[in-house]
N, C-alpha and C. Protein backbone atom coordinates (compact mmCIF):
# COMPACT_ATOMS: atom_id res chain seq x y z
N UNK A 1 -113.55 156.03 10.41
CA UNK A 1 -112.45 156.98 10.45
C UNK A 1 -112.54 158.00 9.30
N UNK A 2 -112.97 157.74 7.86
CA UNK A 2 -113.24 158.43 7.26
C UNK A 2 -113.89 160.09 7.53
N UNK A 3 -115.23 159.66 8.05
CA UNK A 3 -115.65 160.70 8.31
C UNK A 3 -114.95 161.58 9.88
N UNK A 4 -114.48 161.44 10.35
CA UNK A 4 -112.80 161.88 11.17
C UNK A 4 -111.97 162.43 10.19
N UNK A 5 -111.48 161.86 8.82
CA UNK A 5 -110.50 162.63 8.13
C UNK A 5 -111.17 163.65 7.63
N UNK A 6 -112.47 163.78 7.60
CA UNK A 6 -112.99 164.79 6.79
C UNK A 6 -113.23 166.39 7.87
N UNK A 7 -113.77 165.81 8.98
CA UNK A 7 -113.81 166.96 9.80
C UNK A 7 -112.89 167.43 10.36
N UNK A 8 -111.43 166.82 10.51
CA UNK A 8 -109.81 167.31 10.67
C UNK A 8 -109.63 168.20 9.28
N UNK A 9 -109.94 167.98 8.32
CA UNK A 9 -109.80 168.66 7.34
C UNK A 9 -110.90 169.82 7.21
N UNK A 10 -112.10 169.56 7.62
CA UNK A 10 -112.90 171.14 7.21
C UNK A 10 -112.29 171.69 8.71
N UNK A 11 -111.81 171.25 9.57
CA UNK A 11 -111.48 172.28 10.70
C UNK A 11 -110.32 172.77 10.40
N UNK A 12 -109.48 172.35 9.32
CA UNK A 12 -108.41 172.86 8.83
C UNK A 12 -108.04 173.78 8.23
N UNK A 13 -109.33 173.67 6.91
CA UNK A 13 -109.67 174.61 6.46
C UNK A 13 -110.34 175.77 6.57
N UNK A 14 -111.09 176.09 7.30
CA UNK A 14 -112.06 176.56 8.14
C UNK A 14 -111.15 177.53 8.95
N UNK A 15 -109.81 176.92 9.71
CA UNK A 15 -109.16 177.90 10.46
C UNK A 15 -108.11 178.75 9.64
N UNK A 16 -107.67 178.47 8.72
CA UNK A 16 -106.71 178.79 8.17
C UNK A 16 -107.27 179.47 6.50
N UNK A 17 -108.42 179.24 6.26
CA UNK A 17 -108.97 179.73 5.02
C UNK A 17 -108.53 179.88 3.88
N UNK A 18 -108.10 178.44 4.00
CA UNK A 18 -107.58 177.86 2.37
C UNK A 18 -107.17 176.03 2.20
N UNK A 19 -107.77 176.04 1.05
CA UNK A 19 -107.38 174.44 0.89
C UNK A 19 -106.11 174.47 -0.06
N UNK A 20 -105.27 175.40 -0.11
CA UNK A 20 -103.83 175.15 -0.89
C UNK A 20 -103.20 174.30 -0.07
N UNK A 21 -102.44 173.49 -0.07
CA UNK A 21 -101.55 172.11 0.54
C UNK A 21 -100.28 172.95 0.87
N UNK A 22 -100.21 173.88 -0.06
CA UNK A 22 -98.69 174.28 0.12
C UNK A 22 -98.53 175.60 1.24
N UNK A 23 -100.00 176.02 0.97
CA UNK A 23 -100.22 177.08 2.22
C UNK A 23 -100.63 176.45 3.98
N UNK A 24 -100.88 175.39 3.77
CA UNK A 24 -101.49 174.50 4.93
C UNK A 24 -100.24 174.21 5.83
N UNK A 25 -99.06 173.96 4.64
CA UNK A 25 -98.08 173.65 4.98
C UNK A 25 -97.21 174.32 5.87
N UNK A 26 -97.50 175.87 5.03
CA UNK A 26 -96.76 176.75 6.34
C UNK A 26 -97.06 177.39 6.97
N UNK A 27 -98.80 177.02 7.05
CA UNK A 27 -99.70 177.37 8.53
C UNK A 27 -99.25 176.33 9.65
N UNK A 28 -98.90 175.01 9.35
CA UNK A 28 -99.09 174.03 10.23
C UNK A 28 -97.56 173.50 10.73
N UNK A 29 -96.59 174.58 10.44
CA UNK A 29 -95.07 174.40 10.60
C UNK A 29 -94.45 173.03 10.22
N UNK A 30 -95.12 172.73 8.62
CA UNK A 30 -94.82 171.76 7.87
C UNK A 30 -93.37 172.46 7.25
N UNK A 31 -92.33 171.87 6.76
CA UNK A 31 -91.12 171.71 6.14
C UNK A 31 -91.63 171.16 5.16
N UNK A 32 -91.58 171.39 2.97
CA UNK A 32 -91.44 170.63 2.25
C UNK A 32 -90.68 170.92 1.35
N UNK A 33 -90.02 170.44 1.09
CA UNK A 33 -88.37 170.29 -0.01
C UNK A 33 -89.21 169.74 -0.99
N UNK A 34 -88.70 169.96 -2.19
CA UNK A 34 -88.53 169.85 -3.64
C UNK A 34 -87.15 168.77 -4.28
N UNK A 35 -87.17 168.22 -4.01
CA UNK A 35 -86.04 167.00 -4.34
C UNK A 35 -85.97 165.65 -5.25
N UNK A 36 -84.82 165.44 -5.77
CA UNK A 36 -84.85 163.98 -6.33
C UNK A 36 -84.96 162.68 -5.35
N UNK A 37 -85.76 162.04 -5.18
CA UNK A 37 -85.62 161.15 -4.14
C UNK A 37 -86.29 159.72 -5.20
N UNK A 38 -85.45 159.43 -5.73
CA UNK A 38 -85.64 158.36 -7.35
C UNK A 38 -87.34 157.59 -7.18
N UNK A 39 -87.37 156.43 -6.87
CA UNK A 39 -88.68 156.15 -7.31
C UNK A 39 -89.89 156.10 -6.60
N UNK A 40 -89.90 157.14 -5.31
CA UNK A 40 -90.59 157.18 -4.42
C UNK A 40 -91.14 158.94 -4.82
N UNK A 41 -92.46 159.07 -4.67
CA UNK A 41 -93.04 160.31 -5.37
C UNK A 41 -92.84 161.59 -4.33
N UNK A 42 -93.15 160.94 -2.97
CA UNK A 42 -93.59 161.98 -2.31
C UNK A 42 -92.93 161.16 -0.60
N UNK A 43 -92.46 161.98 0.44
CA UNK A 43 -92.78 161.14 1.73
C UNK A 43 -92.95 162.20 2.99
N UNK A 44 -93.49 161.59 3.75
CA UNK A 44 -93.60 162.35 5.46
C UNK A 44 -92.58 161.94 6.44
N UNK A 45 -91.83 163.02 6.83
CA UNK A 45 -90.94 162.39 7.94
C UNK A 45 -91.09 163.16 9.08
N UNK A 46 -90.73 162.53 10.68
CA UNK A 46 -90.81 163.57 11.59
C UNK A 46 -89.27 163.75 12.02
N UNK A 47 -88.79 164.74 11.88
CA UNK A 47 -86.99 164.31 12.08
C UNK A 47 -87.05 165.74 13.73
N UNK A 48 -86.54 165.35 14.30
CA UNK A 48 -86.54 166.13 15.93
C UNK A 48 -87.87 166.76 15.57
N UNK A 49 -88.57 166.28 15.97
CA UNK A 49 -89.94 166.86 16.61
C UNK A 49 -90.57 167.99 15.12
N UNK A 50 -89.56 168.13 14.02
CA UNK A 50 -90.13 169.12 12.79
C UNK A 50 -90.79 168.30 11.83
N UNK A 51 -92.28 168.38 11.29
CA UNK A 51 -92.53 167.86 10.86
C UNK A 51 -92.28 168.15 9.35
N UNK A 52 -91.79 167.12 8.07
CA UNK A 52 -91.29 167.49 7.18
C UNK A 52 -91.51 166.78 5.97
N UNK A 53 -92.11 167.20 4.78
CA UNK A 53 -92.07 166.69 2.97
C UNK A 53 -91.48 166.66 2.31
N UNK A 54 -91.13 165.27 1.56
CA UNK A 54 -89.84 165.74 0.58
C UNK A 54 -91.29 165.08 -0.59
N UNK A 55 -91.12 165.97 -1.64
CA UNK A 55 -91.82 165.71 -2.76
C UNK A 55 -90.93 165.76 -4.04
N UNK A 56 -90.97 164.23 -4.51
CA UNK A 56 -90.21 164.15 -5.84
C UNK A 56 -90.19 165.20 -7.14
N UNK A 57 -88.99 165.62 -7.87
CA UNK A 57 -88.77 166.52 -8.36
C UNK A 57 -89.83 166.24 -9.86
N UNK A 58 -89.57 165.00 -9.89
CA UNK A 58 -90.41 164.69 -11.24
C UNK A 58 -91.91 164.74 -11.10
N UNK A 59 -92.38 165.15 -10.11
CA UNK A 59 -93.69 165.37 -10.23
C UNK A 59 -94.52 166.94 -10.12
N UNK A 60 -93.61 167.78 -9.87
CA UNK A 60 -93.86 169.06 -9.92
C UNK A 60 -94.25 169.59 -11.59
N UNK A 61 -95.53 170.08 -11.33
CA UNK A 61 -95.97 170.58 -12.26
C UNK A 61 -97.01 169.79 -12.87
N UNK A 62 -97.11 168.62 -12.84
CA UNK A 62 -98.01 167.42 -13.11
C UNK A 62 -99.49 167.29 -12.23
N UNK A 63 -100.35 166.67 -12.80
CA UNK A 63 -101.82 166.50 -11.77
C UNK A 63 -101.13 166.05 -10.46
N UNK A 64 -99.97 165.56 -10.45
CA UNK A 64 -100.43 164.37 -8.76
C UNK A 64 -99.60 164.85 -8.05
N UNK A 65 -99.04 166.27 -8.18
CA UNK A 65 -97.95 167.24 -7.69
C UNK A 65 -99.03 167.53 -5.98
N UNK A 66 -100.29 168.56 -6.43
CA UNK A 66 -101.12 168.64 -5.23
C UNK A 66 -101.46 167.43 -4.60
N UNK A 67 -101.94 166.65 -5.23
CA UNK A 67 -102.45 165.19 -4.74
C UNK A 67 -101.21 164.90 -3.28
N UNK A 68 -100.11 164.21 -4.09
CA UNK A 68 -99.25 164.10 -3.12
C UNK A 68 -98.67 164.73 -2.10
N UNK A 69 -98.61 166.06 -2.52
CA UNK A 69 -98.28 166.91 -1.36
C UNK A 69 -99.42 166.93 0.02
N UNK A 70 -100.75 167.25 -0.38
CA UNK A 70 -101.73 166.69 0.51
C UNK A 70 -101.75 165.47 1.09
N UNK A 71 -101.48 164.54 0.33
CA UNK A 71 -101.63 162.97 0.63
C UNK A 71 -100.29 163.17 2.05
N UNK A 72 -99.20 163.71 1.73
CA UNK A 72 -97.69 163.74 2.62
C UNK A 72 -98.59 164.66 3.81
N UNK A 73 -99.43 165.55 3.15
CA UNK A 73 -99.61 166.70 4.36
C UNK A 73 -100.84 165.83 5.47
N UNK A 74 -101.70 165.22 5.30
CA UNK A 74 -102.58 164.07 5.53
C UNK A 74 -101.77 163.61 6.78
N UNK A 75 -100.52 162.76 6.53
CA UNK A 75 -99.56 162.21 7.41
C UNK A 75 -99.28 162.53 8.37
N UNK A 76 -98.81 164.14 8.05
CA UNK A 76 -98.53 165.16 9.17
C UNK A 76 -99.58 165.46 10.36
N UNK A 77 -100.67 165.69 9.66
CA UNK A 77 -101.86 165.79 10.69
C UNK A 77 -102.02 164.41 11.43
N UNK A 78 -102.42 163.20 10.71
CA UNK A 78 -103.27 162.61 11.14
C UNK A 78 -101.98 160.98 11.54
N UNK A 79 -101.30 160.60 11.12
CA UNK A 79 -99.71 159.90 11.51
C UNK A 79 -98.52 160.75 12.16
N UNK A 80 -98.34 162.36 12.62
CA UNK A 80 -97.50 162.53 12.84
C UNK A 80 -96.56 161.74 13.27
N UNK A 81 -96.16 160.96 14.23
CA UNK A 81 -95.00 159.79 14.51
C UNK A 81 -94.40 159.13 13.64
N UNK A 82 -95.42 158.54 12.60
CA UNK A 82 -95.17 157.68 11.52
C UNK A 82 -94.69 158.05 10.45
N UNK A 83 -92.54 157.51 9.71
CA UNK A 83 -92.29 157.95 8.98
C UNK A 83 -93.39 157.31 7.55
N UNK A 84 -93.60 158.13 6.63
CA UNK A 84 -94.87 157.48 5.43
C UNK A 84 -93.96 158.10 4.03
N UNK A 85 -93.82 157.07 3.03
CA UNK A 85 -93.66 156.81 1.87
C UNK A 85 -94.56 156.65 0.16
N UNK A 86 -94.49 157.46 -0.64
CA UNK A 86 -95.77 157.50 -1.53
C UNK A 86 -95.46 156.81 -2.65
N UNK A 87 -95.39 155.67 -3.02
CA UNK A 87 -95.18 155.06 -4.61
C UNK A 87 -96.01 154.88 -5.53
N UNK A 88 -95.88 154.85 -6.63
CA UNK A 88 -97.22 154.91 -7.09
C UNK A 88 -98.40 154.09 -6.92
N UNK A 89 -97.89 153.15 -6.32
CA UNK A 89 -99.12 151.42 -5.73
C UNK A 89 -99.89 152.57 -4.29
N UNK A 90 -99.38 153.70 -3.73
CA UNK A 90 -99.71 153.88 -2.64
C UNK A 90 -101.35 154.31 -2.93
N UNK A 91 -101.70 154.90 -4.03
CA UNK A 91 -102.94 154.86 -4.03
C UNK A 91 -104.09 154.07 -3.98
N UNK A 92 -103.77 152.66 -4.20
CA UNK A 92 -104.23 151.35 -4.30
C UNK A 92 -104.19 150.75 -3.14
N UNK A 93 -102.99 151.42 -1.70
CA UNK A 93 -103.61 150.11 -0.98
C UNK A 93 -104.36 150.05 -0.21
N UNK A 94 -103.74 148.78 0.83
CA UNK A 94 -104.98 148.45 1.46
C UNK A 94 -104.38 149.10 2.96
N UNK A 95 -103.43 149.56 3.29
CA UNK A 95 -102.87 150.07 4.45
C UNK A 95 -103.57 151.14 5.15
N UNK A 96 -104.30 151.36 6.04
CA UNK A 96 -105.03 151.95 7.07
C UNK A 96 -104.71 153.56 7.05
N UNK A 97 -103.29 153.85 7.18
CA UNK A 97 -102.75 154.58 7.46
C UNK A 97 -102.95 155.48 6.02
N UNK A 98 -102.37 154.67 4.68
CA UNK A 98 -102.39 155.54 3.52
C UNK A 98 -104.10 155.11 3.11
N UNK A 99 -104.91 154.78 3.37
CA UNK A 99 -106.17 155.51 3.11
C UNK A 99 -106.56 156.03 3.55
N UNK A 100 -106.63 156.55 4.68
CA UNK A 100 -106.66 157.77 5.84
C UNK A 100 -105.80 158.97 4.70
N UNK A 101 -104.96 158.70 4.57
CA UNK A 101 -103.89 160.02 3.97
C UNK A 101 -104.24 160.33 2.67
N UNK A 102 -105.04 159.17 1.87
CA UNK A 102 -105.48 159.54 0.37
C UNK A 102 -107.22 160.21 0.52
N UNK A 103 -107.71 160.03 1.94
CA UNK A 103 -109.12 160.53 2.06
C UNK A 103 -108.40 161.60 2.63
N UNK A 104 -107.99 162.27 3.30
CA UNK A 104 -107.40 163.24 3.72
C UNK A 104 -107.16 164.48 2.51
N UNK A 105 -106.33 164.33 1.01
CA UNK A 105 -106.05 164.50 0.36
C UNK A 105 -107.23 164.94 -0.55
N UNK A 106 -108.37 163.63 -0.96
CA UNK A 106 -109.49 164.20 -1.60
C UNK A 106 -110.42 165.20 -0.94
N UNK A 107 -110.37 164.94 0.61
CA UNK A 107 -111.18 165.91 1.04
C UNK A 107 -110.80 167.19 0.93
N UNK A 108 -109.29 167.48 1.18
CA UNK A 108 -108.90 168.94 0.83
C UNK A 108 -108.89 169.61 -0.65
N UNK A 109 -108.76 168.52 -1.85
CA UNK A 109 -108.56 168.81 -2.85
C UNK A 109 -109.86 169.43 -3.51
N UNK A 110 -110.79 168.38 -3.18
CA UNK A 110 -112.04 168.42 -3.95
C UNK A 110 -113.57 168.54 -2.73
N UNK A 111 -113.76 169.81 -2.50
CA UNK A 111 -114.37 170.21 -1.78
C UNK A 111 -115.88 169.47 -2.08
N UNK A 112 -116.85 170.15 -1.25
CA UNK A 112 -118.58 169.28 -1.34
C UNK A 112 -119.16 169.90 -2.76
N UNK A 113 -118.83 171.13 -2.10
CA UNK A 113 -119.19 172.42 -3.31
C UNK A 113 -119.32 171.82 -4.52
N UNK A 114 -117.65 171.45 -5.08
CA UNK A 114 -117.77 170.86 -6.54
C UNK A 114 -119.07 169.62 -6.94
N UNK A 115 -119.58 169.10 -6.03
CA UNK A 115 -120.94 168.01 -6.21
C UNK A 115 -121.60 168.82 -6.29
N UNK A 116 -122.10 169.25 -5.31
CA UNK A 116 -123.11 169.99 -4.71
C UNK A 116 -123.81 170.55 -6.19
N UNK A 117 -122.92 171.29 -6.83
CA UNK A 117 -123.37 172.33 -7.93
C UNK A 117 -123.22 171.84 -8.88
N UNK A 118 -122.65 170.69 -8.87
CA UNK A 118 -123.09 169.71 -10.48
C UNK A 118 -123.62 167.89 -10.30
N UNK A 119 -125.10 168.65 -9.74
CA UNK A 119 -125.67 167.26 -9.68
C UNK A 119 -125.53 165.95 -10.23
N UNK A 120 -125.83 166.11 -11.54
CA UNK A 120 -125.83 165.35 -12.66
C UNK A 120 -124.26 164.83 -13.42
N UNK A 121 -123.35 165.51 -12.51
CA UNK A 121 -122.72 164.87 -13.34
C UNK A 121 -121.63 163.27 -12.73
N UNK A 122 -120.96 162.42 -12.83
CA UNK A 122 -121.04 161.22 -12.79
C UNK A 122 -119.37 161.32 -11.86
N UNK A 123 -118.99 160.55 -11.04
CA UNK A 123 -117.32 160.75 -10.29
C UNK A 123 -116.48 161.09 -11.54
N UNK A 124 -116.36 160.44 -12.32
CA UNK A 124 -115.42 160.74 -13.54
C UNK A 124 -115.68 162.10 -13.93
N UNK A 125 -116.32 162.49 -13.92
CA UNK A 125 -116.78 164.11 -14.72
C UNK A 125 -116.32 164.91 -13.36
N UNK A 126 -116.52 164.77 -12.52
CA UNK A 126 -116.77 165.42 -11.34
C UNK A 126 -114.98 165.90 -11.28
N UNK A 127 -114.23 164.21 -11.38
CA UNK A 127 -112.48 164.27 -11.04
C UNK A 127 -112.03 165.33 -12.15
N UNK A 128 -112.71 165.30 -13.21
CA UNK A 128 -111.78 166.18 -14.34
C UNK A 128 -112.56 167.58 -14.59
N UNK A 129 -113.30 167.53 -13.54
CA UNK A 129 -114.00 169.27 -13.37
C UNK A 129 -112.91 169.85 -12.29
N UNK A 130 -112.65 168.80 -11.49
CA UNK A 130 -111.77 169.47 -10.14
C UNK A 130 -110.07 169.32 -10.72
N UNK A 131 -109.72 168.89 -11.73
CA UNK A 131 -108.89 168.34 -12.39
C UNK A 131 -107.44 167.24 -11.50
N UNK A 132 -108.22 166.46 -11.40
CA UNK A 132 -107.70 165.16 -10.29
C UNK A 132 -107.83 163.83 -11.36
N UNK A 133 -107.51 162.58 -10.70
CA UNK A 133 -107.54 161.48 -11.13
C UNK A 133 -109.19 161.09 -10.90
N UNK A 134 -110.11 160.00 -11.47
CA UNK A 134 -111.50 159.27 -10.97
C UNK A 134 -111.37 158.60 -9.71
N UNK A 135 -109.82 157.89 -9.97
CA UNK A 135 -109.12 157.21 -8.15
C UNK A 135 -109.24 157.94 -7.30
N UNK A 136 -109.42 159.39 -7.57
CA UNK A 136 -108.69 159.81 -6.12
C UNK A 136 -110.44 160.33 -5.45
N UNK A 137 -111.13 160.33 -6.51
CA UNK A 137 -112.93 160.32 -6.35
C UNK A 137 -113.69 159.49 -5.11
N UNK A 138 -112.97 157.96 -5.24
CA UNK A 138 -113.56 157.20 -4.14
C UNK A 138 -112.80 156.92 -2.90
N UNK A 139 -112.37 158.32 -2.28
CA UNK A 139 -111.64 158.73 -1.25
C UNK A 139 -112.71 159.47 -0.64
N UNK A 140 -113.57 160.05 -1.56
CA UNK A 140 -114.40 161.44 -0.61
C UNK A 140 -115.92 161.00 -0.61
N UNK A 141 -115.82 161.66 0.68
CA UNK A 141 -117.01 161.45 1.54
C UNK A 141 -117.75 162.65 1.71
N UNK A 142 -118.98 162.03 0.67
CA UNK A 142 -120.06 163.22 0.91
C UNK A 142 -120.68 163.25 1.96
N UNK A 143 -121.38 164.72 2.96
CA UNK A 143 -121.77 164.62 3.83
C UNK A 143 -123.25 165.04 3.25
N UNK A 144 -124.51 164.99 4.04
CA UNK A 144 -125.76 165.24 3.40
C UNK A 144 -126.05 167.30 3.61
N UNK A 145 -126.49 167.39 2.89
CA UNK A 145 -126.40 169.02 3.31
C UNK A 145 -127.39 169.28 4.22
């Protein structure tokens, strides 16, 4: 399935000609609010047929602001039906659905390109060239050029 999240995502990008999350959002008649929603970071809901993000207020402005918004936008594409919830364990598990949505997320975030052109350098170097977490590194799936 992996390599499925990746080609939903370069066809994503590809049509719409941009990997911003927040522009994807209102290519793809995504809804996302800016809200306090206490210890839950980020979530996907489908409420009458609109698909919609509420992204926690405390994370705006922070590294895992894009992360999550992608990770929520992930949902939309690839769970639409399924209401989805982001806590901070959500990057860790083992649930089908949110690793689909966290490969979803690295693939849009952190394109091939960024490898591609720095051979040598190691996932950790790579996450803080693209300025992401090393976690969110073994989400993406290189394809061979």
């Amino acid at each position: 399935m992996k390599q499925d999240v990746k080609t939903i995502v370069d066809n994503l990008t590809s049509k719409y000609g941009t990997r911003n999350p927040y522009e994807l959002c209102d290519y793809t008649n995504t809804i996302y609010q800016i809200c306090d929603i206490g210890d839950v970071l980020g979530c996907y809901l489908l409420i009458k047929r609109q698909k919609c993000i509420m992204l926690n207020q405390k994370i705006i402005g922070t590294p895992m602001e894009k992360f999550i918004l992608s990770h929520e936008l992930g949902h939309s594409q690839l769970h639409r039906k399924n209401d989805c919830y982001f806590y901070g364990s959500t990057l860790f598990s083992k649930l089908k659905e949110e690793n689909e949505a966290n490969t979803f997320a690295a693939e849009l975030l952190i394109p091939d390109s960024i490898i591609y052109e720095n051979p040598g350098m190691t996932k950790s170097q790579i996450a803080r060239l693209a300025g992401y977490d090393e976690k969110i590194m073994e989400f993406k799936v290189l394809r061979k050029k």
